[in-house]
C-alpha atoms as a PDB file:
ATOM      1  CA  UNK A   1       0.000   0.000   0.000  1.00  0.00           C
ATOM      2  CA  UNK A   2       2.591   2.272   0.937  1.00  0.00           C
ATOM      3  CA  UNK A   3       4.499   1.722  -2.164  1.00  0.00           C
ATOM      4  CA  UNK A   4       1.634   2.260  -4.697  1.00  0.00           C
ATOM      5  CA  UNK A   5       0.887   5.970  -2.242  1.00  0.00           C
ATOM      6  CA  UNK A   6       4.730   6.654  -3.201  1.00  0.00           C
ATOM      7  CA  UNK A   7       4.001   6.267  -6.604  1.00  0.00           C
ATOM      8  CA  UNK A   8       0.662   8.323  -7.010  1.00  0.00           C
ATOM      9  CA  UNK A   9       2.518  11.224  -5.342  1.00  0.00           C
ATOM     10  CA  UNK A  10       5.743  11.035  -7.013  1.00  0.00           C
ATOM     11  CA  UNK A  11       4.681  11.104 -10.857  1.00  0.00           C
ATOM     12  CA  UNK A  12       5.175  14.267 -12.683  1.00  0.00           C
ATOM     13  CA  UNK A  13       1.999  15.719 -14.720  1.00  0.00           C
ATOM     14  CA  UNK A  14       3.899  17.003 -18.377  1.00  0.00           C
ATOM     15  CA  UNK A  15       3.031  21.151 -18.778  1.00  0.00           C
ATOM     16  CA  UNK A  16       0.130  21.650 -20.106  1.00  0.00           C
ATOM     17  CA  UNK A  17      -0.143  25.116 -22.297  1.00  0.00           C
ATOM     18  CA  UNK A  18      -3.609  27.129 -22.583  1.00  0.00           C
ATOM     19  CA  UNK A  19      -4.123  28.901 -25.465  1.00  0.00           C
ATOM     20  CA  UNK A  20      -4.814  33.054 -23.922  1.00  0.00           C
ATOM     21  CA  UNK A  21      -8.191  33.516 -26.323  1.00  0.00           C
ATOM     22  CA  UNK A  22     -10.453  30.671 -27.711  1.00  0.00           C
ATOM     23  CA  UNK A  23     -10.076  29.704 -31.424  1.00  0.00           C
ATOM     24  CA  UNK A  24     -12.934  30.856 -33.883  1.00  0.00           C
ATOM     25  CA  UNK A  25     -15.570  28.135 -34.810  1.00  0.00           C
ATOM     26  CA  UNK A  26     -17.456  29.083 -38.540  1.00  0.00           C
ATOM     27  CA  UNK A  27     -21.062  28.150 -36.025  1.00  0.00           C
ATOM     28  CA  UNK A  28     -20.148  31.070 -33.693  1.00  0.00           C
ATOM     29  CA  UNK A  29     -19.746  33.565 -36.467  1.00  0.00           C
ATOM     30  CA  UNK A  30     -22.352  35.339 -38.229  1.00  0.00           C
ATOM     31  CA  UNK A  31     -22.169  35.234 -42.510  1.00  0.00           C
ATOM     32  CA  UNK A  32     -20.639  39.021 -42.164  1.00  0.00           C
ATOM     33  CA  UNK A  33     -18.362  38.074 -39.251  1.00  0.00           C
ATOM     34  CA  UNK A  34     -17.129  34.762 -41.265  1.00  0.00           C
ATOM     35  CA  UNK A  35     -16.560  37.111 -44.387  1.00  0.00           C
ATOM     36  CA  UNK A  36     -14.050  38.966 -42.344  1.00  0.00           C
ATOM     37  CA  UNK A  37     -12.460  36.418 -41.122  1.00  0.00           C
ATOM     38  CA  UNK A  38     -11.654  35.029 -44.484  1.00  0.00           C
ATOM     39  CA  UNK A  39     -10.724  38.475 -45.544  1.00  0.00           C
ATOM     40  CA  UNK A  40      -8.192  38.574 -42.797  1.00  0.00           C
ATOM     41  CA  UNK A  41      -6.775  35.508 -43.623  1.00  0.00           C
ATOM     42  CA  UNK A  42      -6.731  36.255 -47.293  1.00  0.00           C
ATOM     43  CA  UNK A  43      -5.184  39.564 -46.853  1.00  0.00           C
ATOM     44  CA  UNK A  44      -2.672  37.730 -44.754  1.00  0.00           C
ATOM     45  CA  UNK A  45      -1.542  35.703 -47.645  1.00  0.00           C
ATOM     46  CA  UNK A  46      -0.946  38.105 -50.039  1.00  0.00           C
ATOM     47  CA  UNK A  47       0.684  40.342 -47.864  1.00  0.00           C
ATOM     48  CA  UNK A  48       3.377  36.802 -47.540  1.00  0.00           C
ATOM     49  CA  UNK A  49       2.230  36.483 -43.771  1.00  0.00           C
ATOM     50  CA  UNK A  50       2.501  32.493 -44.392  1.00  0.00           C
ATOM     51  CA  UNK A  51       3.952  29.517 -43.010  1.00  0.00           C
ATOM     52  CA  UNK A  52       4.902  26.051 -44.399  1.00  0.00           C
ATOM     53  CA  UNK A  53       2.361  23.334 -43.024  1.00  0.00           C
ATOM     54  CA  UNK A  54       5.442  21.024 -41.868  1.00  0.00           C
ATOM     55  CA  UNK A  55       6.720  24.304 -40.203  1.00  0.00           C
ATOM     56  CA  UNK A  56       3.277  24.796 -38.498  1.00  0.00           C
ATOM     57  CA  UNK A  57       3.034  21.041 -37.787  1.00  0.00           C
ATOM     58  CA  UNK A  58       6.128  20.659 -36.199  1.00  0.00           C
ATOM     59  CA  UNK A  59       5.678  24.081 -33.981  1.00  0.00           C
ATOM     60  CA  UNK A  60       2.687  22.400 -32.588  1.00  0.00           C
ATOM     61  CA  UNK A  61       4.338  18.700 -31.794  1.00  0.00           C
ATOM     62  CA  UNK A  62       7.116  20.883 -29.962  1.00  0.00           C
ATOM     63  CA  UNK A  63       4.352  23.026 -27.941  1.00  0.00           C
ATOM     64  CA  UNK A  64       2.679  20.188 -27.048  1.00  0.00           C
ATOM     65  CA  UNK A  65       4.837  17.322 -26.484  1.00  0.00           C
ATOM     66  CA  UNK A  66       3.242  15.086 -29.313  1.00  0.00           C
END
């Protein structure tokens, strides 16, 4: 009993990272609100404001330990 209490109390939770606002879902937005969000993110591209999915993909598996 003791052992498996030494155990439960000695294992290390990994960091877990919160993103500081809440993603945008296309249900929450209204059709004018959704049009400006793909404006943005059009805008964004031309303007060469772009990353490389494998770039993106492996930003991600370092933030989150995957």
């Amino acid at each position: 009993m003791a052992t498996k209490l030494v155990n439960l109390y000695t294992r290390m939770e990994p960091d877990v990272k919160i993103p500081s606002s809440r993603p945008v879902t296309m249900s929450a937005l209204s059709e004018a609100e959704l049009n400006a969000e793909l404006q943005k993110g059009y805008a964004d591209s031309k303007a060469g404001r772009v990353k490389e999915a494998s770039a993106v993909f492996a930003e991600i598996r370092k933030d989150y330990n995957v």
